[in-house]
Each structure stands twice: as C-alpha cells, then as structure tokens.
PDB file of N, CA and C in Angstrom:
ATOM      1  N   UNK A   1      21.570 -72.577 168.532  1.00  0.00           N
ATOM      2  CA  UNK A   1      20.798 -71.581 169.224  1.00  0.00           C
ATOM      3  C   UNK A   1      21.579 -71.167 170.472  1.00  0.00           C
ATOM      4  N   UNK A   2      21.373 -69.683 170.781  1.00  0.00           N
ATOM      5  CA  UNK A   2      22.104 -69.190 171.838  1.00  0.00           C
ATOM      6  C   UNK A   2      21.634 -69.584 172.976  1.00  0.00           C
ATOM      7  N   UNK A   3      22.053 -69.177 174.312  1.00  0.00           N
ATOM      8  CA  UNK A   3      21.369 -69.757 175.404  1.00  0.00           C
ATOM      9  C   UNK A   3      20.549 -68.796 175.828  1.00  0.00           C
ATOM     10  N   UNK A   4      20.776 -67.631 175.917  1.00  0.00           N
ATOM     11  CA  UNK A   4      19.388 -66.072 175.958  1.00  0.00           C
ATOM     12  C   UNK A   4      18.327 -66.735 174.819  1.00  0.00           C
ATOM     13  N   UNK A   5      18.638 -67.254 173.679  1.00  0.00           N
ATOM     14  CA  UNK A   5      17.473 -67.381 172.299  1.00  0.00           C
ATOM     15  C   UNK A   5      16.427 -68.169 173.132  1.00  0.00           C
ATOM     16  N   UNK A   6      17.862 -69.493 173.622  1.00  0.00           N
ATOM     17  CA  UNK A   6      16.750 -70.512 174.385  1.00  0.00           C
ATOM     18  C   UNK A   6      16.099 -70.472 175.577  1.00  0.00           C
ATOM     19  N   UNK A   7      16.608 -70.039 176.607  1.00  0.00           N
ATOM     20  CA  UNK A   7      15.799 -69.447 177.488  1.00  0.00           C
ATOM     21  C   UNK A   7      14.693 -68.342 177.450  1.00  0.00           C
ATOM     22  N   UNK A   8      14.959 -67.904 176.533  1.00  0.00           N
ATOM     23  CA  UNK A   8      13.760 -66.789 175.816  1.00  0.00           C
ATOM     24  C   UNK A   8      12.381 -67.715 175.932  1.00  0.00           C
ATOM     25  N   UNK A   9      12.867 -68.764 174.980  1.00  0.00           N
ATOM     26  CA  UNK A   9      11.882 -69.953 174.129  1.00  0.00           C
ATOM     27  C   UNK A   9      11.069 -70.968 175.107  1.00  0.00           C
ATOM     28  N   UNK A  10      12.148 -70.853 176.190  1.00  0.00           N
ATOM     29  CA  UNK A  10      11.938 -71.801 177.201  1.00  0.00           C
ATOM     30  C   UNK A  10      12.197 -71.324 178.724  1.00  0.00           C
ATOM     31  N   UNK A  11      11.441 -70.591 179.022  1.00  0.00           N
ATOM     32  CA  UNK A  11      11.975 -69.634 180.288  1.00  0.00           C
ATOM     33  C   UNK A  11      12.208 -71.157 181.662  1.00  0.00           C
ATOM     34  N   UNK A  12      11.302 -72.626 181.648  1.00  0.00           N
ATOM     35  CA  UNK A  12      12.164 -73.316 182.339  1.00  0.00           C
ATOM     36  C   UNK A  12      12.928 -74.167 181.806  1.00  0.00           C
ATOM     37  N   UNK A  13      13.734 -73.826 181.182  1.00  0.00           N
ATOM     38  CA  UNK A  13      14.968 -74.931 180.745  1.00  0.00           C
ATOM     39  C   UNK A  13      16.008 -74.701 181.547  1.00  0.00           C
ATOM     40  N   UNK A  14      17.055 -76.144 181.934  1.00  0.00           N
ATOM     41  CA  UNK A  14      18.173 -75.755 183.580  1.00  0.00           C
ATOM     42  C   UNK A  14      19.068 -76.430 182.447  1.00  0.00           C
ATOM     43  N   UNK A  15      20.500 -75.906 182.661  1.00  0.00           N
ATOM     44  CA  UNK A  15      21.479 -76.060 182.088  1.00  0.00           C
ATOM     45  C   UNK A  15      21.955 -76.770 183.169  1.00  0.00           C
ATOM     46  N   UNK A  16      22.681 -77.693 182.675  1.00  0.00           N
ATOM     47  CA  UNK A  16      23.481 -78.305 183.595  1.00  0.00           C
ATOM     48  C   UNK A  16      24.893 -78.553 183.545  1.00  0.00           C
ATOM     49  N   UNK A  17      25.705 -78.340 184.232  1.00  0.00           N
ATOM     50  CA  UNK A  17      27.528 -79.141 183.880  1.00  0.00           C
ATOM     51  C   UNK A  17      27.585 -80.148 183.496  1.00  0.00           C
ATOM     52  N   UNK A  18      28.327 -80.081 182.529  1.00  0.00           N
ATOM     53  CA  UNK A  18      28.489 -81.598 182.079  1.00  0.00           C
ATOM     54  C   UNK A  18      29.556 -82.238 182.772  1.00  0.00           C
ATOM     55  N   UNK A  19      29.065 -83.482 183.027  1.00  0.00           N
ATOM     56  CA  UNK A  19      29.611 -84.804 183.810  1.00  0.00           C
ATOM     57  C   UNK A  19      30.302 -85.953 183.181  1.00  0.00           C
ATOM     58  N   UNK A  20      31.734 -85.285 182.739  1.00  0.00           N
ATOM     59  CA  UNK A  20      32.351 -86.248 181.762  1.00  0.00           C
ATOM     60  C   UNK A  20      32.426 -87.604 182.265  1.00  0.00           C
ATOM     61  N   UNK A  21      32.134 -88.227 183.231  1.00  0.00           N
ATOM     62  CA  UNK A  21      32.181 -89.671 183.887  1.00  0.00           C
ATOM     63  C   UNK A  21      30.822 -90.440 184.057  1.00  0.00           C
ATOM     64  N   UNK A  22      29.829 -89.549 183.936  1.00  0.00           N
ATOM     65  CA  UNK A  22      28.454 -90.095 183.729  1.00  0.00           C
ATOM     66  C   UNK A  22      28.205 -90.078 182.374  1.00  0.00           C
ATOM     67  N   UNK A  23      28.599 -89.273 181.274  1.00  0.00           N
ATOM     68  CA  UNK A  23      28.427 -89.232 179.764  1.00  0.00           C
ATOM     69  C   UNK A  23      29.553 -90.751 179.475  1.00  0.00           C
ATOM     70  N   UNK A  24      30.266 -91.155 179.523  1.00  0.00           N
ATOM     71  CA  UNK A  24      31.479 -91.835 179.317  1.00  0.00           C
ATOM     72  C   UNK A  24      30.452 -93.307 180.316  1.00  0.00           C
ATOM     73  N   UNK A  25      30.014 -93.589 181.196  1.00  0.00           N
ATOM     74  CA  UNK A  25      28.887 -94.656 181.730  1.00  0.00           C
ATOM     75  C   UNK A  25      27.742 -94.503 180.878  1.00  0.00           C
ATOM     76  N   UNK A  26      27.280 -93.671 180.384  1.00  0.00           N
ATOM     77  CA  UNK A  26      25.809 -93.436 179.769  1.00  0.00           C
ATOM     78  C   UNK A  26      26.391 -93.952 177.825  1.00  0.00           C
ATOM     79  N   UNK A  27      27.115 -93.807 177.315  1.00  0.00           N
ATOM     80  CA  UNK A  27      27.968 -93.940 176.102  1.00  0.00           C
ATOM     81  C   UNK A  27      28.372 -95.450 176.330  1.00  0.00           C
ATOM     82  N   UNK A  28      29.068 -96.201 177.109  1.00  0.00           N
ATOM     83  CA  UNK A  28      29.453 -97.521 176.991  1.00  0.00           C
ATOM     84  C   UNK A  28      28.603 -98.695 176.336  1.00  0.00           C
ATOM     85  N   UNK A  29      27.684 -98.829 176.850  1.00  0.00           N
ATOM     86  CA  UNK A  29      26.382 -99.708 176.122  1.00  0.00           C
ATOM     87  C   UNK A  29      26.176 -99.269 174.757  1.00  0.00           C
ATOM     88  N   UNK A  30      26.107 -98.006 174.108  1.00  0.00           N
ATOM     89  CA  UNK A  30      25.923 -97.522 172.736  1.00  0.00           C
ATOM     90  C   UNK A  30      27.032 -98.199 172.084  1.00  0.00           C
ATOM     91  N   UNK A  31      28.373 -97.897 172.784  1.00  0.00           N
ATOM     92  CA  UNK A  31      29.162 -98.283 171.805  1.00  0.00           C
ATOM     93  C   UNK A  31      29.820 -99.952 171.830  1.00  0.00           C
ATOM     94  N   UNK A  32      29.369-100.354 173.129  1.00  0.00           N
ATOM     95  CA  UNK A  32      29.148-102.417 173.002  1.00  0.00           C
ATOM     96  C   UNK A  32      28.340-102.758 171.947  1.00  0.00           C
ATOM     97  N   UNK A  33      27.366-102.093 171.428  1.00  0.00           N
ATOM     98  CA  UNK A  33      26.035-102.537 170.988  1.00  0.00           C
ATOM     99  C   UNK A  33      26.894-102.209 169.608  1.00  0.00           C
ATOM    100  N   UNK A  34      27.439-100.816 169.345  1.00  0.00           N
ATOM    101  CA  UNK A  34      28.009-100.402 167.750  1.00  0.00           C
ATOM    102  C   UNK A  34      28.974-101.378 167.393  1.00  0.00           C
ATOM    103  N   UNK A  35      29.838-101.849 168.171  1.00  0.00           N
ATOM    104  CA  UNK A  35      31.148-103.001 168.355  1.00  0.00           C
ATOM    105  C   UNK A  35      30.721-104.247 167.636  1.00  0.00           C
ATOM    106  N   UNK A  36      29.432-104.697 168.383  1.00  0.00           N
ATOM    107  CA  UNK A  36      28.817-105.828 167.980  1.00  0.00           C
ATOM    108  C   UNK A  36      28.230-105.738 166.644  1.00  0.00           C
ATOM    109  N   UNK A  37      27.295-104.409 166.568  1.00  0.00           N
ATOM    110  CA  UNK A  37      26.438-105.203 165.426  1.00  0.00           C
ATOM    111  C   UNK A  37      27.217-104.264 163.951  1.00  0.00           C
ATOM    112  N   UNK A  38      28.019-103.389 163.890  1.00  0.00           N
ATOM    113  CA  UNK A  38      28.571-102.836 162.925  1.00  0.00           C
ATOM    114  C   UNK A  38      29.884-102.755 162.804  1.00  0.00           C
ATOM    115  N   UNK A  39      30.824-102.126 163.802  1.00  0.00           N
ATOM    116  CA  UNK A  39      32.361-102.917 163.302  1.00  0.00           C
ATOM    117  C   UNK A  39      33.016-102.736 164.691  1.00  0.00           C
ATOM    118  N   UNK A  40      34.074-104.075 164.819  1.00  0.00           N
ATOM    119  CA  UNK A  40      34.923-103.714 166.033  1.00  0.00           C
ATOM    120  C   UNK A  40      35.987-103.479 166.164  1.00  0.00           C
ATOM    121  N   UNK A  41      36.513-102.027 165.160  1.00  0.00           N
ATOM    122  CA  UNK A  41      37.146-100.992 165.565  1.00  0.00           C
ATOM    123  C   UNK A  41      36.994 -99.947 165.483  1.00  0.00           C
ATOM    124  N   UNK A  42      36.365 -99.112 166.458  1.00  0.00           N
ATOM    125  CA  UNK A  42      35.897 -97.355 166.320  1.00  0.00           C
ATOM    126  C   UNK A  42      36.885 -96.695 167.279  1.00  0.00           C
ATOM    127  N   UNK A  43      36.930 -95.276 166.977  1.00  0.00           N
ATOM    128  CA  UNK A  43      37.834 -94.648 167.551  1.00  0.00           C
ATOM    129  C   UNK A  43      36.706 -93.114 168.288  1.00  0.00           C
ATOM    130  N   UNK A  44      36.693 -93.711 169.368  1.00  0.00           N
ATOM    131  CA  UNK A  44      36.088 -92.326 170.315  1.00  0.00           C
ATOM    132  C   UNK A  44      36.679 -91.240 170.691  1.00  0.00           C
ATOM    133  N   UNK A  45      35.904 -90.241 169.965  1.00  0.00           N
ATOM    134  CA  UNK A  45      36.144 -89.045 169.459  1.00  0.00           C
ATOM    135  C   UNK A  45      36.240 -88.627 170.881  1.00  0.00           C
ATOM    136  N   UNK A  46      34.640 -88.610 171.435  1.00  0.00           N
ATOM    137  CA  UNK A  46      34.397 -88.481 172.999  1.00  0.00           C
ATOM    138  C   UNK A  46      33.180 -89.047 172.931  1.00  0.00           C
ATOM    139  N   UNK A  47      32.932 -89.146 174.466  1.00  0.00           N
ATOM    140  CA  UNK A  47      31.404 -89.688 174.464  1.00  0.00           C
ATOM    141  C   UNK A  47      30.334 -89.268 173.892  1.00  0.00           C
ATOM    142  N   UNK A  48      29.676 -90.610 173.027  1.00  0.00           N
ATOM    143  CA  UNK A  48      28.609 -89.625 172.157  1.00  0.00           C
ATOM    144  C   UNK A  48      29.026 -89.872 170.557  1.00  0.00           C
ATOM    145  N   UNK A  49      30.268 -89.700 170.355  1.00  0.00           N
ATOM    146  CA  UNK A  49      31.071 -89.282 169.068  1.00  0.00           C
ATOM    147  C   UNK A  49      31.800 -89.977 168.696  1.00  0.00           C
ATOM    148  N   UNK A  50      31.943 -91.046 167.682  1.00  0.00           N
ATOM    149  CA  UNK A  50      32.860 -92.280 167.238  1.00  0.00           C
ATOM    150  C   UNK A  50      33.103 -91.789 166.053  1.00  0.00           C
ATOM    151  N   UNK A  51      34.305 -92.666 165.676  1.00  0.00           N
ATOM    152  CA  UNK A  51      34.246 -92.903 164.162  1.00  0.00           C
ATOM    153  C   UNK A  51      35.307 -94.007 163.906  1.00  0.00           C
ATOM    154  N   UNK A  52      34.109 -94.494 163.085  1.00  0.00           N
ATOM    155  CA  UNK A  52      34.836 -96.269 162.439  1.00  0.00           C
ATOM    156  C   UNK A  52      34.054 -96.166 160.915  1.00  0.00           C
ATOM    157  N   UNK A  53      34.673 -97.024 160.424  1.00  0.00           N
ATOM    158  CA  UNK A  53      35.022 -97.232 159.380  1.00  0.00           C
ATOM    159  C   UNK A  53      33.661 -97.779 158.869  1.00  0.00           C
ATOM    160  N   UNK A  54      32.836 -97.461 157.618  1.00  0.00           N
ATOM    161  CA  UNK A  54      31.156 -98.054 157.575  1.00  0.00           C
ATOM    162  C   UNK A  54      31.197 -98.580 156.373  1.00  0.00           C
ATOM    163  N   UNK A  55      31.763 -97.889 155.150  1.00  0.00           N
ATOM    164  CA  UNK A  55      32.175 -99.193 153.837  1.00  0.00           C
ATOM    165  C   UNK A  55      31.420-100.454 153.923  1.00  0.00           C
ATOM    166  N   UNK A  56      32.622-100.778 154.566  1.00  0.00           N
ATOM    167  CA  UNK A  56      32.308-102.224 154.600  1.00  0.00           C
ATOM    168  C   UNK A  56      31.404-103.501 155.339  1.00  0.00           C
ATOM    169  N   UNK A  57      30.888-102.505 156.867  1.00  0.00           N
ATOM    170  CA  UNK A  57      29.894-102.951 157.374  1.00  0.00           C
ATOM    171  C   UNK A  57      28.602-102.689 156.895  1.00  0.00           C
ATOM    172  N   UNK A  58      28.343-101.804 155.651  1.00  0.00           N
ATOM    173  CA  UNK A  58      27.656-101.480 155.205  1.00  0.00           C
ATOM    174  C   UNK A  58      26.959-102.035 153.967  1.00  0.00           C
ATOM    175  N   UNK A  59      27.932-102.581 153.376  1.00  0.00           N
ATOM    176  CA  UNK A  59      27.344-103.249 152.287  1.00  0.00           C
ATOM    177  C   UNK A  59      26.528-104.459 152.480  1.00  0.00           C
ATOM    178  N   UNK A  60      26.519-105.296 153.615  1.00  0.00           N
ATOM    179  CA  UNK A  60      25.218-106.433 153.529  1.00  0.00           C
ATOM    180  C   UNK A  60      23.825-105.493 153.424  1.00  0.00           C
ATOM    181  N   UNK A  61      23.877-104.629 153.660  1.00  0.00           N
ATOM    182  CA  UNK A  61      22.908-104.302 154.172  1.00  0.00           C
ATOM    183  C   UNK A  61      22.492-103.077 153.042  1.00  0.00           C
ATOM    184  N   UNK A  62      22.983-102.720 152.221  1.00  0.00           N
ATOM    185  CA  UNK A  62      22.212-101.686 150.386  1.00  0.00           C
ATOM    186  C   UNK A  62      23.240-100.402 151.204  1.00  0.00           C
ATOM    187  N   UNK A  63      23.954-100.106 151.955  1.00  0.00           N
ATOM    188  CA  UNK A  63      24.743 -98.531 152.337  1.00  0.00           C
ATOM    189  C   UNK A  63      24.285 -98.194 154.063  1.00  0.00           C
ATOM    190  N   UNK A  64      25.410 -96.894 153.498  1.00  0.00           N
ATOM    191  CA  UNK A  64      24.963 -96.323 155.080  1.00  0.00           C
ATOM    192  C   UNK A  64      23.704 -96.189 155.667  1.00  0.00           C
ATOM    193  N   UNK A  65      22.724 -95.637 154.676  1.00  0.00           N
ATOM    194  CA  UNK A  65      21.815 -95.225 154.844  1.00  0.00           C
ATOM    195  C   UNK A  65      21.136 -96.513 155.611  1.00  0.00           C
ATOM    196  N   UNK A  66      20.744 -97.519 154.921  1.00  0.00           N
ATOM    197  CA  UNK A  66      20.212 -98.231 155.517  1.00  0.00           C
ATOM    198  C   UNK A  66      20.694 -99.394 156.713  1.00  0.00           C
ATOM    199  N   UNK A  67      22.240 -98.818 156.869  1.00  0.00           N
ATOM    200  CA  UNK A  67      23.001 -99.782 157.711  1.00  0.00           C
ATOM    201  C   UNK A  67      22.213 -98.729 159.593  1.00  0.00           C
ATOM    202  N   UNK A  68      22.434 -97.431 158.933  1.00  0.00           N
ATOM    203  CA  UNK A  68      21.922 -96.463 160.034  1.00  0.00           C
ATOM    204  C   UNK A  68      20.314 -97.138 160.728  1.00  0.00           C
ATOM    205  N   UNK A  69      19.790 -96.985 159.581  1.00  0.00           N
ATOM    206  CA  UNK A  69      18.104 -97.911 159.836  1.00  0.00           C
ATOM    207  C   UNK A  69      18.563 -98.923 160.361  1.00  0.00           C
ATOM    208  N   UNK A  70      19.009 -99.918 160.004  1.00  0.00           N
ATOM    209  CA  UNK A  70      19.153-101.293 160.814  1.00  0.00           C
ATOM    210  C   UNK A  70      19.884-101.097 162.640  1.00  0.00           C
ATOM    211  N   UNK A  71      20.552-100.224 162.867  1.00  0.00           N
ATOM    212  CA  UNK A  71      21.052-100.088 164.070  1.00  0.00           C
ATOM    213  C   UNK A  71      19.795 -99.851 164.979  1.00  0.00           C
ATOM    214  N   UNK A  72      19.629 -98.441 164.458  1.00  0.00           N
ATOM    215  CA  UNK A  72      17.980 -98.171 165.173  1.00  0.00           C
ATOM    216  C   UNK A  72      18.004 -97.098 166.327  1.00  0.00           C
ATOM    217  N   UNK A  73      19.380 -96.368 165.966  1.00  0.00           N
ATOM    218  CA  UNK A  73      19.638 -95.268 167.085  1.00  0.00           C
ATOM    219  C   UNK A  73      19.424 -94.218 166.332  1.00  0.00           C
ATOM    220  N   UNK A  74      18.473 -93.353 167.398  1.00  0.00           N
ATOM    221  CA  UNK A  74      18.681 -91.928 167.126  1.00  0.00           C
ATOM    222  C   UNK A  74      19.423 -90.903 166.820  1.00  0.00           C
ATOM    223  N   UNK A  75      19.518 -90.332 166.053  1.00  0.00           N
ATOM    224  CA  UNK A  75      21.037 -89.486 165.649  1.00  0.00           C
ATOM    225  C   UNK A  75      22.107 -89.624 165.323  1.00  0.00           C
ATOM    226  N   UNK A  76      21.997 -90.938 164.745  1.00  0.00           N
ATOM    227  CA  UNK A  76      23.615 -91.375 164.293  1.00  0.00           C
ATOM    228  C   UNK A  76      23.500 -91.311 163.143  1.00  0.00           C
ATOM    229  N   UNK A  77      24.546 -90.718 162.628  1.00  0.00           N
ATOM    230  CA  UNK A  77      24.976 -89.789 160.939  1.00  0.00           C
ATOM    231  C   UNK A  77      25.527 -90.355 160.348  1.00  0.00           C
ATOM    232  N   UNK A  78      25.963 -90.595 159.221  1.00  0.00           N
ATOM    233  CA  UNK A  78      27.354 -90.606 158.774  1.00  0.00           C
ATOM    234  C   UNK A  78      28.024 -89.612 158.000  1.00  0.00           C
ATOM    235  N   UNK A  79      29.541 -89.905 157.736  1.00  0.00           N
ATOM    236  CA  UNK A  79      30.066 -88.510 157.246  1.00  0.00           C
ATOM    237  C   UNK A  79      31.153 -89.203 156.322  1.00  0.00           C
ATOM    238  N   UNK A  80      32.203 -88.193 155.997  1.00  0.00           N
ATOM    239  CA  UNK A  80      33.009 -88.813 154.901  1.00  0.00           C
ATOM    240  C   UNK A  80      34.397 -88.710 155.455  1.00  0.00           C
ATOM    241  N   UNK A  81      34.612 -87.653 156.751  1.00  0.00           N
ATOM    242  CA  UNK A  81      35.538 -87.246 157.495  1.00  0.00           C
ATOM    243  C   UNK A  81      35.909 -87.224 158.776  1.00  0.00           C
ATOM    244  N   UNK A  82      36.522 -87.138 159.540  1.00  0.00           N
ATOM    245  CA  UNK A  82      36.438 -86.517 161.313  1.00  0.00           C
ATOM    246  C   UNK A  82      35.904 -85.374 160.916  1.00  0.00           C
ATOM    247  N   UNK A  83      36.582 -85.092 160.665  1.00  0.00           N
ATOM    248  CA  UNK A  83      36.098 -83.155 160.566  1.00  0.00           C
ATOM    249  C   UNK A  83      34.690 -82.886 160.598  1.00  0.00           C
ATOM    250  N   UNK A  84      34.226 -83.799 159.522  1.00  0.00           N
ATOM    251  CA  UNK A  84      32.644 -83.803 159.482  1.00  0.00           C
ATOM    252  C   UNK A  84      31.992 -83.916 160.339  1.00  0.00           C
ATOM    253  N   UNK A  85      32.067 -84.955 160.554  1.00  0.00           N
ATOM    254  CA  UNK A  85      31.738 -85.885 162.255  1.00  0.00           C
ATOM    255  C   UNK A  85      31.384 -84.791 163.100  1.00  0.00           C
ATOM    256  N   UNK A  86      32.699 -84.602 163.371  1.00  0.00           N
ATOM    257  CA  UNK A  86      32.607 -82.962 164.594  1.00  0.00           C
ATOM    258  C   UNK A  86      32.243 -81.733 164.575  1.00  0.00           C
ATOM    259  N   UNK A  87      31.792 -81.527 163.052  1.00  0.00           N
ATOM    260  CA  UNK A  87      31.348 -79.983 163.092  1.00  0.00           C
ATOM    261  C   UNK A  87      30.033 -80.434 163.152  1.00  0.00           C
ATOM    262  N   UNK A  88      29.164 -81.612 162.587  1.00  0.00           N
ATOM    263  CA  UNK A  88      28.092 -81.916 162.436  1.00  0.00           C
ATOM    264  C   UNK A  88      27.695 -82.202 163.829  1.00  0.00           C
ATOM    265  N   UNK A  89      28.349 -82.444 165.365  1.00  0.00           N
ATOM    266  CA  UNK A  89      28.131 -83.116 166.305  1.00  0.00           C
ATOM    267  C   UNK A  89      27.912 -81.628 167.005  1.00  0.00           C
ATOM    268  N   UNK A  90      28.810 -80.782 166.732  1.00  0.00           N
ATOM    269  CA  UNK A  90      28.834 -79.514 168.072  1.00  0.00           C
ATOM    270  C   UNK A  90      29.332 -79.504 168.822  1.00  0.00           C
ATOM    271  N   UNK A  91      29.462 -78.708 170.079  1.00  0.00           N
ATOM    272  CA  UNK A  91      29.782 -79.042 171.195  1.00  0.00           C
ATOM    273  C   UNK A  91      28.919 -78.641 172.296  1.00  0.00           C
ATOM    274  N   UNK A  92      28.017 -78.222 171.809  1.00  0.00           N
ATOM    275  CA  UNK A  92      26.953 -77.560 173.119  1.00  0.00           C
ATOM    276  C   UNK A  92      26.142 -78.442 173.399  1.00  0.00           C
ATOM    277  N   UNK A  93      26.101 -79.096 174.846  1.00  0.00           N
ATOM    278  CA  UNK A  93      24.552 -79.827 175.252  1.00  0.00           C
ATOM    279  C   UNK A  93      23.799 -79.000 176.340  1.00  0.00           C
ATOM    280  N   UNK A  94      22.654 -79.118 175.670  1.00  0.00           N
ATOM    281  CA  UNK A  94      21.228 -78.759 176.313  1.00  0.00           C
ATOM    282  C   UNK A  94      20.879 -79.613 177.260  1.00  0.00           C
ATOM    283  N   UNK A  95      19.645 -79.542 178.236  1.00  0.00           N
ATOM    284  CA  UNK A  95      18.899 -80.662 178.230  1.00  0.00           C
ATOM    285  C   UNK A  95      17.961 -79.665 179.575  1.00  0.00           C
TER     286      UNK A  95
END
C-alpha cells in the first residue's frame, strides 16, 4: 500500500525514520532465541530478515510448517530462496 492510500485510510498514522541501530538492538534477542531453539548458523539479511538453513531443524518436529508453530513468532515464513525471503519481506516499514 502507498503512503497517500494509507494515510487516506488512516489520516493519524506518523511515519517514522528508520533507526538502523535500534532495529539491529530490537532484532538481537529474536535472533539469540532463533540460534538456540532452531539452528546456529543464520545469515542476516538485515534486521528482521535471516536466513538459515530449516531442513534439518525441521524434521523433529513433522516440517517447516510446524517447526514455525513451535517457535511461536509472528511472521516468520519460510521460503525456498534468498530471493524469496526478500521479496516476501519488502522493504517498507509502517508503524
């Protein structure tokens, strides 16, 4: 969605700059927690955006699908590619 669409939709919504050093503090704990309980080697795309390897952390657990359920985070996908990863991620934040 554009930002006229959304402000249309939402006449108070505040855009804000993004704060690559507070996203990168706000991201660390997500990805201690991904390290630990699914695999410890991911490669950060950027904050927000990993990609490691799920195969194989995946199989105790019946697949991705339900390896995703067992983590218990919001919005975490899986894909088959980077490429994927990143077109599926975007680059625009709201808030």
């Amino acid at each position: 969605m554009r930002v006229r669409q959304t402000s249309g939709r939402c006449p108070r919504l505040r855009l804000l700059d993004r704060e690559p050093g507070a996203e990168v503090r706000a991201f660390e704990p997500v990805l201690r927690l991904l390290e630990k309980r699914v695999a410890p080697h991911m490669e950060v795309l950027r904050p927000g955006l990993i990609a490691a390897p799920a195969r194989e952390p995946a199989r105790p657990f019946g697949g991705e699908q339900a390896l995703v359920e067992h983590i218990g985070l919001r919005d975490l996908e899986t894909a088959d590619a980077v490429d994927a990863i990143q077109a599926s991620a975007g680059e625009r934040h709201y808030r």
